[in-house]
Protein backbone atom coordinates (compact mmCIF):
# COMPACT_ATOMS: atom_id res chain seq x y z
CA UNK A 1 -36.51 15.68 112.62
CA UNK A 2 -36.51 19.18 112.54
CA UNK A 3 -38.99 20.55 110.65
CA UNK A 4 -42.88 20.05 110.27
CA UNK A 5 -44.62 16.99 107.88
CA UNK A 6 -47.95 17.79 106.39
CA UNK A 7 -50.43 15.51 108.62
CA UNK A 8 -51.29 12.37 106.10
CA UNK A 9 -47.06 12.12 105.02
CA UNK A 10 -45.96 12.51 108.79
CA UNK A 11 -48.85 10.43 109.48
CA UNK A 12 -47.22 7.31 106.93
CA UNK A 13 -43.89 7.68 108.61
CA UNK A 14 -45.43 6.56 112.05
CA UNK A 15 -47.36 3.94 110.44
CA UNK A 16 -44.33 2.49 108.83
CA UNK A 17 -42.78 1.74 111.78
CA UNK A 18 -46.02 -0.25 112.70
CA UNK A 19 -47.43 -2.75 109.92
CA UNK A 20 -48.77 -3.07 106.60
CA UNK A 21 -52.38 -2.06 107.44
CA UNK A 22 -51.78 0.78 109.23
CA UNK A 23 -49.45 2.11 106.35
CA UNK A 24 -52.50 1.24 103.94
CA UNK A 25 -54.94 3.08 106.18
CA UNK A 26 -52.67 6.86 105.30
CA UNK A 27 -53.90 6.03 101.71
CA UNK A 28 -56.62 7.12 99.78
CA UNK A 29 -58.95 3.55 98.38
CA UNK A 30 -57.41 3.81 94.84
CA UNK A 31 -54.03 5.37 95.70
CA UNK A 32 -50.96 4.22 93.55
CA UNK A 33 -47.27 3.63 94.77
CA UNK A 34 -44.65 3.21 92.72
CA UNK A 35 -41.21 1.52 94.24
CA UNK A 36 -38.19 -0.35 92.52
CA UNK A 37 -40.08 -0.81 88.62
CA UNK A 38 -43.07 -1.77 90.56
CA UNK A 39 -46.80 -0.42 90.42
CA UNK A 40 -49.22 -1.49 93.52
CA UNK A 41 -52.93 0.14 93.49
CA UNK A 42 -55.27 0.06 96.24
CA UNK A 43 -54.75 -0.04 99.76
CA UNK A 44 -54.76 -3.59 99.69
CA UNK A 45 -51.99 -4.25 97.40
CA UNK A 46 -50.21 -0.97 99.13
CA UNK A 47 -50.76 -3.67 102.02
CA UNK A 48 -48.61 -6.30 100.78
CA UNK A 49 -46.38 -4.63 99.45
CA UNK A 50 -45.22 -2.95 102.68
CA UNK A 51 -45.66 -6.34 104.19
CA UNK A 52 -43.35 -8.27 101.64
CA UNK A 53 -40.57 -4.73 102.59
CA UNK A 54 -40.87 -5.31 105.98
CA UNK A 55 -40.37 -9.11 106.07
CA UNK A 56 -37.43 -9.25 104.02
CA UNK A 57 -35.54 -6.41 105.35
CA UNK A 58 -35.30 -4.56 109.20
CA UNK A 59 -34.96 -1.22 108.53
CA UNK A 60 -35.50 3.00 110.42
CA UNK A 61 -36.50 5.65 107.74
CA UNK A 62 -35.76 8.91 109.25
CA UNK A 63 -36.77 12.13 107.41
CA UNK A 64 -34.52 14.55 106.42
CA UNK A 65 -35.81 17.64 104.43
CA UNK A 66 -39.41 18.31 103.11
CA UNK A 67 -39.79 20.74 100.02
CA UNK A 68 -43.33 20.85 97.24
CA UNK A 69 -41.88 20.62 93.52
CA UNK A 70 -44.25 20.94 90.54
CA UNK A 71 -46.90 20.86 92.96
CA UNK A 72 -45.59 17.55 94.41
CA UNK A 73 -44.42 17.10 98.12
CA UNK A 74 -40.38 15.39 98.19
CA UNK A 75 -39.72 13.94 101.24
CA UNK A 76 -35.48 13.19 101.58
CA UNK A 77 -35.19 10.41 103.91
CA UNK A 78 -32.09 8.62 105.32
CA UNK A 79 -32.77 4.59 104.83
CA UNK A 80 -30.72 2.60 107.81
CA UNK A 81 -31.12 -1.59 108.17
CA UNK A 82 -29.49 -5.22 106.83
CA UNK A 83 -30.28 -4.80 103.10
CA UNK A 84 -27.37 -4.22 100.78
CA UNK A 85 -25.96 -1.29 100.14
CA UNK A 86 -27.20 0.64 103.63
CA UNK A 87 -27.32 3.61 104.15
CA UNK A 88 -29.31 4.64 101.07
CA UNK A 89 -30.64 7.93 100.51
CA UNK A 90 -34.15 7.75 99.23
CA UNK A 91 -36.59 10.71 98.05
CA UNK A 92 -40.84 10.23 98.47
CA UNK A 93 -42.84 11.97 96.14
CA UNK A 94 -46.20 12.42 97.48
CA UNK A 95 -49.43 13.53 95.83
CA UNK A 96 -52.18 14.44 98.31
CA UNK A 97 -55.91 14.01 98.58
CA UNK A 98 -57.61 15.81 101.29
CA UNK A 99 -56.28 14.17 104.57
CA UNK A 100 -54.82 11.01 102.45
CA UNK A 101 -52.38 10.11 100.40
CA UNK A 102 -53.36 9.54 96.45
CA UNK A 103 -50.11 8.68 95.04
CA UNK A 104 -46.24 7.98 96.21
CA UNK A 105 -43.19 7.55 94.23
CA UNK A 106 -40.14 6.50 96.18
CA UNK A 107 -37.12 7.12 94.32
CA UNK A 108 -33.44 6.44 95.06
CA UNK A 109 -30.68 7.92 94.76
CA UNK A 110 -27.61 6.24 92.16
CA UNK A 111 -25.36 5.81 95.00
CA UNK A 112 -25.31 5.11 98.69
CA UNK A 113 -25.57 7.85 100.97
CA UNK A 114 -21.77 7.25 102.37
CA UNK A 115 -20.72 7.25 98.87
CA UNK A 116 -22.53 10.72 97.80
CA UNK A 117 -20.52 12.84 95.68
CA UNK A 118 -21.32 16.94 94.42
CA UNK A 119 -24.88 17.03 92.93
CA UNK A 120 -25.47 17.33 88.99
CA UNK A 121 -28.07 17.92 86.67
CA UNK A 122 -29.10 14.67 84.89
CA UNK A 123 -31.95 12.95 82.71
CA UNK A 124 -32.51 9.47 84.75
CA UNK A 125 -34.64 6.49 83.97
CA UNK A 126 -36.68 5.61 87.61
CA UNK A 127 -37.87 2.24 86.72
CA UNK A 128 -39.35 0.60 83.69
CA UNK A 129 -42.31 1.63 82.16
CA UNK A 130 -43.40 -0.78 78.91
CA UNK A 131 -46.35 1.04 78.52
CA UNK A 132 -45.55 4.40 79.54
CA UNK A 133 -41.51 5.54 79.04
CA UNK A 134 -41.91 8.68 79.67
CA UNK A 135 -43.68 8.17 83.21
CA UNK A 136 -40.21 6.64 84.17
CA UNK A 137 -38.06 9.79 82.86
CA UNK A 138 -36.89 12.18 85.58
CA UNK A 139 -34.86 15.41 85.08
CA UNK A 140 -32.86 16.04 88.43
CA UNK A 141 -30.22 16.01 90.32
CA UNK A 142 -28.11 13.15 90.68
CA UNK A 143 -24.85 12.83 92.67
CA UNK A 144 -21.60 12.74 90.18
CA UNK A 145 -20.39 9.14 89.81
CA UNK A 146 -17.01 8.48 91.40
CA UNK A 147 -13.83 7.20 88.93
CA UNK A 148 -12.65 3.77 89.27
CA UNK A 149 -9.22 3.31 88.56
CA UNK A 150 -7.90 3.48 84.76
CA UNK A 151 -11.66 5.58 84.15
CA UNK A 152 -11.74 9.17 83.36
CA UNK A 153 -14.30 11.96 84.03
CA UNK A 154 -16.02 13.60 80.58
CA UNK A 155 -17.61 16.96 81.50
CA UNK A 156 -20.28 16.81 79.17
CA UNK A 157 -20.60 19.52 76.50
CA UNK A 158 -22.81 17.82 73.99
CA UNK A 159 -25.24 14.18 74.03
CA UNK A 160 -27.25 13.13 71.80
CA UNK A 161 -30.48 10.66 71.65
CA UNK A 162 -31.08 7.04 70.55
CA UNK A 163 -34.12 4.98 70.13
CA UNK A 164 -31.71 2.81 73.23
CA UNK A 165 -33.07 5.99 75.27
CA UNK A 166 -36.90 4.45 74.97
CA UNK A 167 -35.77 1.11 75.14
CA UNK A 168 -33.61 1.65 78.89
CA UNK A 169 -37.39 3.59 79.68
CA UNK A 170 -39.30 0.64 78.36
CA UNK A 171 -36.94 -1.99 80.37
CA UNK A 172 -35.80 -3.54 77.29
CA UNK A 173 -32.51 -4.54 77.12
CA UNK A 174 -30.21 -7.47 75.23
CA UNK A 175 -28.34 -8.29 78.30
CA UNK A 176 -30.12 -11.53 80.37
CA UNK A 177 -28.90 -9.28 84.18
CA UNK A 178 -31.24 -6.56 83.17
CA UNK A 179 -30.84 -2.72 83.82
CA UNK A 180 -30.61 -1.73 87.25
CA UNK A 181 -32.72 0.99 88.05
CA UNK A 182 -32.52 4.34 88.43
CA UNK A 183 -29.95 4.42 85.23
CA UNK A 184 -28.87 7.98 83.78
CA UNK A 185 -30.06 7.97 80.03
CA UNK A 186 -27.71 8.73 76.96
CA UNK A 187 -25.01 6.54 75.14
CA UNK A 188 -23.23 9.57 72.95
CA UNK A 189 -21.62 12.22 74.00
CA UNK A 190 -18.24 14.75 73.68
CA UNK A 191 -16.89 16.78 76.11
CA UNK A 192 -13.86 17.54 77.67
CA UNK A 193 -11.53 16.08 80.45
CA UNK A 194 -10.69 17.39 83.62
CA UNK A 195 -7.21 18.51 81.90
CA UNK A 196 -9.48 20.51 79.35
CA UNK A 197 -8.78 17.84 76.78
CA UNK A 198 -11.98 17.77 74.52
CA UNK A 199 -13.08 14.11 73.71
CA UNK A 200 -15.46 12.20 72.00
CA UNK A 201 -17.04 8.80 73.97
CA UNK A 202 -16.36 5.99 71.71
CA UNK A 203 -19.57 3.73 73.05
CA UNK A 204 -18.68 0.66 72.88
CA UNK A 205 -17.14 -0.76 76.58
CA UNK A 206 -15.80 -4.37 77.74
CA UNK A 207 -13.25 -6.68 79.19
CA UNK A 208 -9.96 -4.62 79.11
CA UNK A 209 -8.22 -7.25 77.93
CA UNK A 210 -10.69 -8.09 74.97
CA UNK A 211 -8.83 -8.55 71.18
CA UNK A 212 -10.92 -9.02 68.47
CA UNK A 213 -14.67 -8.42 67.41
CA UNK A 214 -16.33 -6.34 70.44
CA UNK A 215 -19.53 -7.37 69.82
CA UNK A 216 -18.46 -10.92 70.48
CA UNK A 217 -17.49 -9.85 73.86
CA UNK A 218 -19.70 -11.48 76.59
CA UNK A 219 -19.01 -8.44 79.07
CA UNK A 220 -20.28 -5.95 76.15
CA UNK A 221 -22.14 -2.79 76.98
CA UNK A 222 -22.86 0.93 76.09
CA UNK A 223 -23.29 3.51 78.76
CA UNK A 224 -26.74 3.59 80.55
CA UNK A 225 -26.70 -0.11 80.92
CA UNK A 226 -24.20 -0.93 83.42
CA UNK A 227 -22.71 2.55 83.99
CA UNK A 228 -24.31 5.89 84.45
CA UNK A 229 -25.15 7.51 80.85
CA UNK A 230 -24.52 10.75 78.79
CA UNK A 231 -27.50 12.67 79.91
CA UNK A 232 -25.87 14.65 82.82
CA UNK A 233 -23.47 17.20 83.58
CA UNK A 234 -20.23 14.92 84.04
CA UNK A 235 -19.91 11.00 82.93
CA UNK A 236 -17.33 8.09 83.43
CA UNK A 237 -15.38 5.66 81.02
CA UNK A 238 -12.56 3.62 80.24
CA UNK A 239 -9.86 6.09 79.52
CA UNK A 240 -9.76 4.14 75.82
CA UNK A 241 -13.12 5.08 75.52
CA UNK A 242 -12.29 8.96 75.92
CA UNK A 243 -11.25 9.60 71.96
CA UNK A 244 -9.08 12.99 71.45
CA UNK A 245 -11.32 14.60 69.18
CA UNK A 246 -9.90 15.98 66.13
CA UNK A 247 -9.71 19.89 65.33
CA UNK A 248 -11.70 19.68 62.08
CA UNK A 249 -14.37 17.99 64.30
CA UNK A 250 -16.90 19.77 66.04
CA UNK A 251 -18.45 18.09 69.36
CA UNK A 252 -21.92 18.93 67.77
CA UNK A 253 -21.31 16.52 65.37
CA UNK A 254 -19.05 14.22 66.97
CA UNK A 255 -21.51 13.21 69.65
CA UNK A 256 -24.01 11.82 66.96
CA UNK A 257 -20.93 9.53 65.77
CA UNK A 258 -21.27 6.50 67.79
CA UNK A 259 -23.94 4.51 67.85
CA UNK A 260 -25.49 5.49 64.30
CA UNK A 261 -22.47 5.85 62.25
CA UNK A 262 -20.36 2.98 63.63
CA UNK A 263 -23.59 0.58 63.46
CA UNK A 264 -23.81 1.81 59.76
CA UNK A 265 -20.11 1.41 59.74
CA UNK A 266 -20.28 -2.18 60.67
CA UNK A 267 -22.91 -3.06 58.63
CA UNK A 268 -22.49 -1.04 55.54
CA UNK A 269 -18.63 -2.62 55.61
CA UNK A 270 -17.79 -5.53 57.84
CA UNK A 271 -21.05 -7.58 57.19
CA UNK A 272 -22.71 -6.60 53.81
CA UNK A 273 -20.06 -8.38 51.75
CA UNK A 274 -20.93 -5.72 48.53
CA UNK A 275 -18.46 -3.72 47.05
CA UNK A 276 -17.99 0.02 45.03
CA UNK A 277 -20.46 -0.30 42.51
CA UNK A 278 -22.98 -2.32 43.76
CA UNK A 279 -26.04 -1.15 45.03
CA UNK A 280 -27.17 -1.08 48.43
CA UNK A 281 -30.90 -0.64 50.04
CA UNK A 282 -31.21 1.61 52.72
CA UNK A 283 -35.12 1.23 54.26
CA UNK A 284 -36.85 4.04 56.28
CA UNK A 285 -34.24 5.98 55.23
CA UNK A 286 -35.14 9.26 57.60
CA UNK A 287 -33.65 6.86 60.52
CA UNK A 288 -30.24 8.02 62.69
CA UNK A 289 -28.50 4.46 60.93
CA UNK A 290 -30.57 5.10 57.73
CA UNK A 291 -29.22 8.77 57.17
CA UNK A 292 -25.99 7.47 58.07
CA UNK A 293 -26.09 4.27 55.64
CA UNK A 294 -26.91 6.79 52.83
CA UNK A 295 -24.03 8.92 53.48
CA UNK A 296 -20.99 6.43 53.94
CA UNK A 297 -22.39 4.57 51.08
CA UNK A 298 -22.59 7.56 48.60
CA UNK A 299 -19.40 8.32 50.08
CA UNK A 300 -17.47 4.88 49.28
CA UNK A 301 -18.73 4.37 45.12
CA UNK A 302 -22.31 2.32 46.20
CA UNK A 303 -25.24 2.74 44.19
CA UNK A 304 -27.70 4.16 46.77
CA UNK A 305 -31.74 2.94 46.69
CA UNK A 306 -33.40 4.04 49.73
CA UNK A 307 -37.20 3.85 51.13
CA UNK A 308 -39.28 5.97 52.95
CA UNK A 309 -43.25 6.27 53.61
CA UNK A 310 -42.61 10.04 52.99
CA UNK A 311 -41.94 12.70 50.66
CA UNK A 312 -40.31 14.84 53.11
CA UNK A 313 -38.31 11.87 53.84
CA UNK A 314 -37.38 10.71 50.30
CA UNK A 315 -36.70 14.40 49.49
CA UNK A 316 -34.06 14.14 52.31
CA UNK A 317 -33.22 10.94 51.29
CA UNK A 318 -31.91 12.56 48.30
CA UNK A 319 -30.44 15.52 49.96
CA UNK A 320 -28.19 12.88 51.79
CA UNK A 321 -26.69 11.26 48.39
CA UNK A 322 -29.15 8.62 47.59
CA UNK A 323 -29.54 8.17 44.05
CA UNK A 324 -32.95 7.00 44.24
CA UNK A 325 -35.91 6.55 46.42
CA UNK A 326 -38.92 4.74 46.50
């Protein structure tokens, strides 16, 4: 190490290599850390928790670079043992109080130190946070995700948000695995390939050799589940997922295609069973799928109700095509 820790953070890097108390001792009586979705407050949960680490897993830390963000201290540290996936690059956020530390945030990096590819700018979920999403959001870099074979690279032009955003923040997710954490944000986007190409991401991914309804797929998923999102400077899919996008299309609009207009699409049309003429009920219709519902149904000969608790968005409503609104 080449460079100079502040006391208290070179003072926890010692103590690691020691035991759970002496780590506990570096921290202040009601500091908080924050590693892998977890929250431990006080020194004697800080305690256990750095007992339970060292336990499962032998492992050196070595510090790497030191610089104070947003008033924060960021250690970079280069994580060696027998877990999976080592070498890891982790980064310590450290919040100081006097001659202890207050606070500590351990973050890692998407991809294994070995594995590290050209840095880009991203919007990342750290761990779940039911209470709190936004305490789990992060805007920084990230290192661009390699191609596996038959996958292409979108250099991201436009993305565009979801309610799924809060829920990956929140931990919530349909899939019984869970999300794996840190996860780039964003399932929309359009962009262009590395040819120049410009694309639209069709969302939906699966098997490759899936025929029929996707949903019904059991190895279903949207990006920022599984895969790194939309929310960064380049993204990966399934080269059928990369969708030419047409002239008369701009990627403005095109990226706020997928999940709100096909889920419209697919209910408004593959599962409603109603017809031209009939009239369909579109509730809290300022929604992303409620604005969307209006329009495809005006659009195909259905009589349009739609609800909303306001008049800005019943007025809107009716902007959209709905004939009336409640």
């Amino acid at each position: 190490m080449t460079f100079a820790l502040p006391k208290p953070i070179a003072g926890y890097f010692t103590a690691e290599k020691a035991d759970g108390e002496a780590v506990s001792q570096c921290f202040t009586q009601d500091a908080v850390v924050k590693d892998e979705g977890h929250t431990y407050q006080g020194r004697a949960a800080i305690k256990q928790w750095k007992t339970d680490a060292s336990a499962k897993y032998q492992y050196t830390c070595e510090p790497c670079a030191c610089e104070q963000k947003d008033g924060t201290l960021v250690v970079a540290c280069r994580l060696t043992g027998n877990f999976p996936g080592s070498p890891v690059e982790l980064r310590f956020f450290f919040g100081l109080k006097g001659d202890k530390i207050a606070s500590l945030e351990i973050i890692p990096c998407v991809m294994p130190v070995a594995e590290r590819r050209t840095p880009m700018f991203a919007a990342y979920a750290t761990h779940a946070d039911p209470d709190n999403p936004l305490a789990a959001l992060k805007i920084d870099e990230q290192p661009e995700p390699s191609v596996p074979e038959n996958w292409m690279r979108v250099k991201v032009s436009h993305a565009s948000l979801n309610r799924h955003d809060l829920f990956t923040l929140r931990g919530i997710t349909a899939h019984p695995q869970g999300i794996k954490y840190p996860i780039i944000l964003g399932n929309d986007a359009a962009g262009t390939l590395d040819d120049g190409t410009p694309v639209v991401i069709y969302p939906m991914m699966g098997s490759i050799d899936w025929r029929g309804d996707e949903t019904l797929d059991p190895a279903w998923h949207i990006p920022s589940e599984f895969i790194p999102g939309t929310f960064a400077d380049y993204t990966i899919v399934p080269k059928r997922n990369a969708i030419p996008l047409s002239a008369n299309l701009s990627p403005l609009h095109a990226t706020v295609l997928g999940m709100a207009y096909l889920t419209a699409y697919r209910a408004l049309f593959t599962k409603s069973g109603l017809r031209a003429g009939e009239t369909v009920l579109v509730q809290g219709a300022s929604g992303g799928m409620a604005t969307a519902l209006i329009q495809l149904a005006r659009a195909a000969g259905f009589e349009v109700w739609a609800t909303s608790r306001t008049k800005e968005g019943r007025t809107r409503a009716k902007a959209l095509g709905a004939h009336e609104c409640f």
